[in-house]
Protein backbone atom coordinates (compact mmCIF):
# COMPACT_ATOMS: atom_id res chain seq x y z
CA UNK A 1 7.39 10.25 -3.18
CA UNK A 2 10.94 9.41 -1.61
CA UNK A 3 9.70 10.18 1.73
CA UNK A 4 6.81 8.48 1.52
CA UNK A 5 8.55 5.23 0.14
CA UNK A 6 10.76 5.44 3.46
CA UNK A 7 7.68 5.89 5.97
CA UNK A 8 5.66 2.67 4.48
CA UNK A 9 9.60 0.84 4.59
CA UNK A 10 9.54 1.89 8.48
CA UNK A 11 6.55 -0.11 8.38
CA UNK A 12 4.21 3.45 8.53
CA UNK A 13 1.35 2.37 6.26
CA UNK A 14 -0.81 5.11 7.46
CA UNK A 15 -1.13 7.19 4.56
CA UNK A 16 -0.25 5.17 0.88
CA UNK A 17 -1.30 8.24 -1.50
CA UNK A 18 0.19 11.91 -2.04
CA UNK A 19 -2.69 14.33 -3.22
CA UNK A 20 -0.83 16.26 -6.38
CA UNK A 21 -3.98 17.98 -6.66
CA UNK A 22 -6.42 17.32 -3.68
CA UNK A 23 -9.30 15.64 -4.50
CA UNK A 24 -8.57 14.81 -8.28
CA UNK A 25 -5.09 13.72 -8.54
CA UNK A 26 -2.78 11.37 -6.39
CA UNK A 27 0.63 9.07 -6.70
CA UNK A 28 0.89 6.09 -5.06
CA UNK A 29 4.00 3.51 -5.01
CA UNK A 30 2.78 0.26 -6.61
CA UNK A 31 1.03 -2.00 -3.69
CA UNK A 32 4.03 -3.54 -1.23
CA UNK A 33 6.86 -1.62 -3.67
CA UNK A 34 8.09 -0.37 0.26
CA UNK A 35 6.55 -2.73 2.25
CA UNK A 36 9.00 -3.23 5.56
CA UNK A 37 8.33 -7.37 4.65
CA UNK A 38 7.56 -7.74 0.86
CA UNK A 39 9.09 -4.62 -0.87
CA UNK A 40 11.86 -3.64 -2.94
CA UNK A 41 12.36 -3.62 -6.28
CA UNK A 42 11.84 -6.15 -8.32
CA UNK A 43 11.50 -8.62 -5.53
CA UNK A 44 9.32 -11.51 -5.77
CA UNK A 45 5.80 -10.91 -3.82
CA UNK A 46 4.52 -14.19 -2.14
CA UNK A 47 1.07 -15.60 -2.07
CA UNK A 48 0.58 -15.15 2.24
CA UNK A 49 0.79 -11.18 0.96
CA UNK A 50 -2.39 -11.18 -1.51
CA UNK A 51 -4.66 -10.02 1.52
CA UNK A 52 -2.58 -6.68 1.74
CA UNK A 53 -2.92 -6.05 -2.28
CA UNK A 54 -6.62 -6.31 -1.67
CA UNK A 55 -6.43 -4.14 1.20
CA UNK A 56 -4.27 -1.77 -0.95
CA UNK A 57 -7.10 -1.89 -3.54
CA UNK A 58 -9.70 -0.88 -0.48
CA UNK A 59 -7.52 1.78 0.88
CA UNK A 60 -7.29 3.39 -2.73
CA UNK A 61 -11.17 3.30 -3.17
CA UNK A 62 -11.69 4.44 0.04
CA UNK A 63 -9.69 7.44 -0.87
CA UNK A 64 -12.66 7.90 -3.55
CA UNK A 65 -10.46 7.00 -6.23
CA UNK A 66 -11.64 5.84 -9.55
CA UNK A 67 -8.75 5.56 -12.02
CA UNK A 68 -5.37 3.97 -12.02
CA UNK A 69 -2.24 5.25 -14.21
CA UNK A 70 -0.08 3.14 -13.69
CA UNK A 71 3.70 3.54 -15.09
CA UNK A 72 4.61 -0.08 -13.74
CA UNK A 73 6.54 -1.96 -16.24
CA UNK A 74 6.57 -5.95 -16.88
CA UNK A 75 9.53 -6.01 -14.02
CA UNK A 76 7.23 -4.39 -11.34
CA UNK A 77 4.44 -6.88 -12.74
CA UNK A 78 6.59 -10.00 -12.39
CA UNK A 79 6.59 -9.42 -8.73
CA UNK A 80 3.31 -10.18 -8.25
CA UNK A 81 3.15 -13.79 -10.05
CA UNK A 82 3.77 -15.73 -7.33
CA UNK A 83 0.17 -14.70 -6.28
CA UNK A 84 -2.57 -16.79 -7.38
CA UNK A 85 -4.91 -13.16 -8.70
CA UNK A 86 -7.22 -15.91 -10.48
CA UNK A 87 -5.31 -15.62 -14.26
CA UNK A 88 -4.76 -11.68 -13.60
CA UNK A 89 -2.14 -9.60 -13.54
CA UNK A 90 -1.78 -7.06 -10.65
CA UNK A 91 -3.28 -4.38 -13.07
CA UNK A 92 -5.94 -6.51 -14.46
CA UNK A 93 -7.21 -7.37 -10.74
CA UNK A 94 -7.50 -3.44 -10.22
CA UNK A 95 -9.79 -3.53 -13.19
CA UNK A 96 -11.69 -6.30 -11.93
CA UNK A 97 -12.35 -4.61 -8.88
CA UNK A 98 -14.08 -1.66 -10.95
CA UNK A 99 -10.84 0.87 -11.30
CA UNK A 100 -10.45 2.38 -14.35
CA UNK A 101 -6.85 1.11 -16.05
């Protein structure tokens, strides 16, 4: 995961996921956690970076998966209020988008 956390900070988006077990189980870094722009930890998110959470979201389903366990405490999910998510929390929009939570 470290290595992966300094290839998106490089800016190196092209692969977000690590397979653990191919096809059925997969870590990811919470969405923009090492963005080159938006990450690090605890940092505040802005609202011009919503697009790339949704694109996050995308990427993940595209990668045919279908549930989210997510070990992101209410520090990792204050970093997304700045973004209007219509009410939601960063979790809560993964939901809405049809992810299991």
């Amino acid at each position: 995961m470290r290595a992966l956390g300094r290839k998106l900070e490089s800016g190196d988006d092209s692969e977000i996921i690590l397979w653990v077990i191919p096809g059925a189980l997969a870590c990811s870094h919470r969405p923009l956690r090492h963005h080159p722009r938006y990450g690090g930890s605890g940092q505040p998110i802005p609202e011009d970076a919503k697009q790339l959470i949704l694109d996050w979201l995308e990427r993940i389903r595209l990668e045919e998966i279908a549930s989210i366990i997510s070990f992101m405490h209410e520090r990792d999910l204050r970093c997304y209020r700045e973004i209007d998510l219509g009410g939601m929390d960063v979790l809560a929009l993964a939901e809405s988008e049809g992810f299991k939570v």
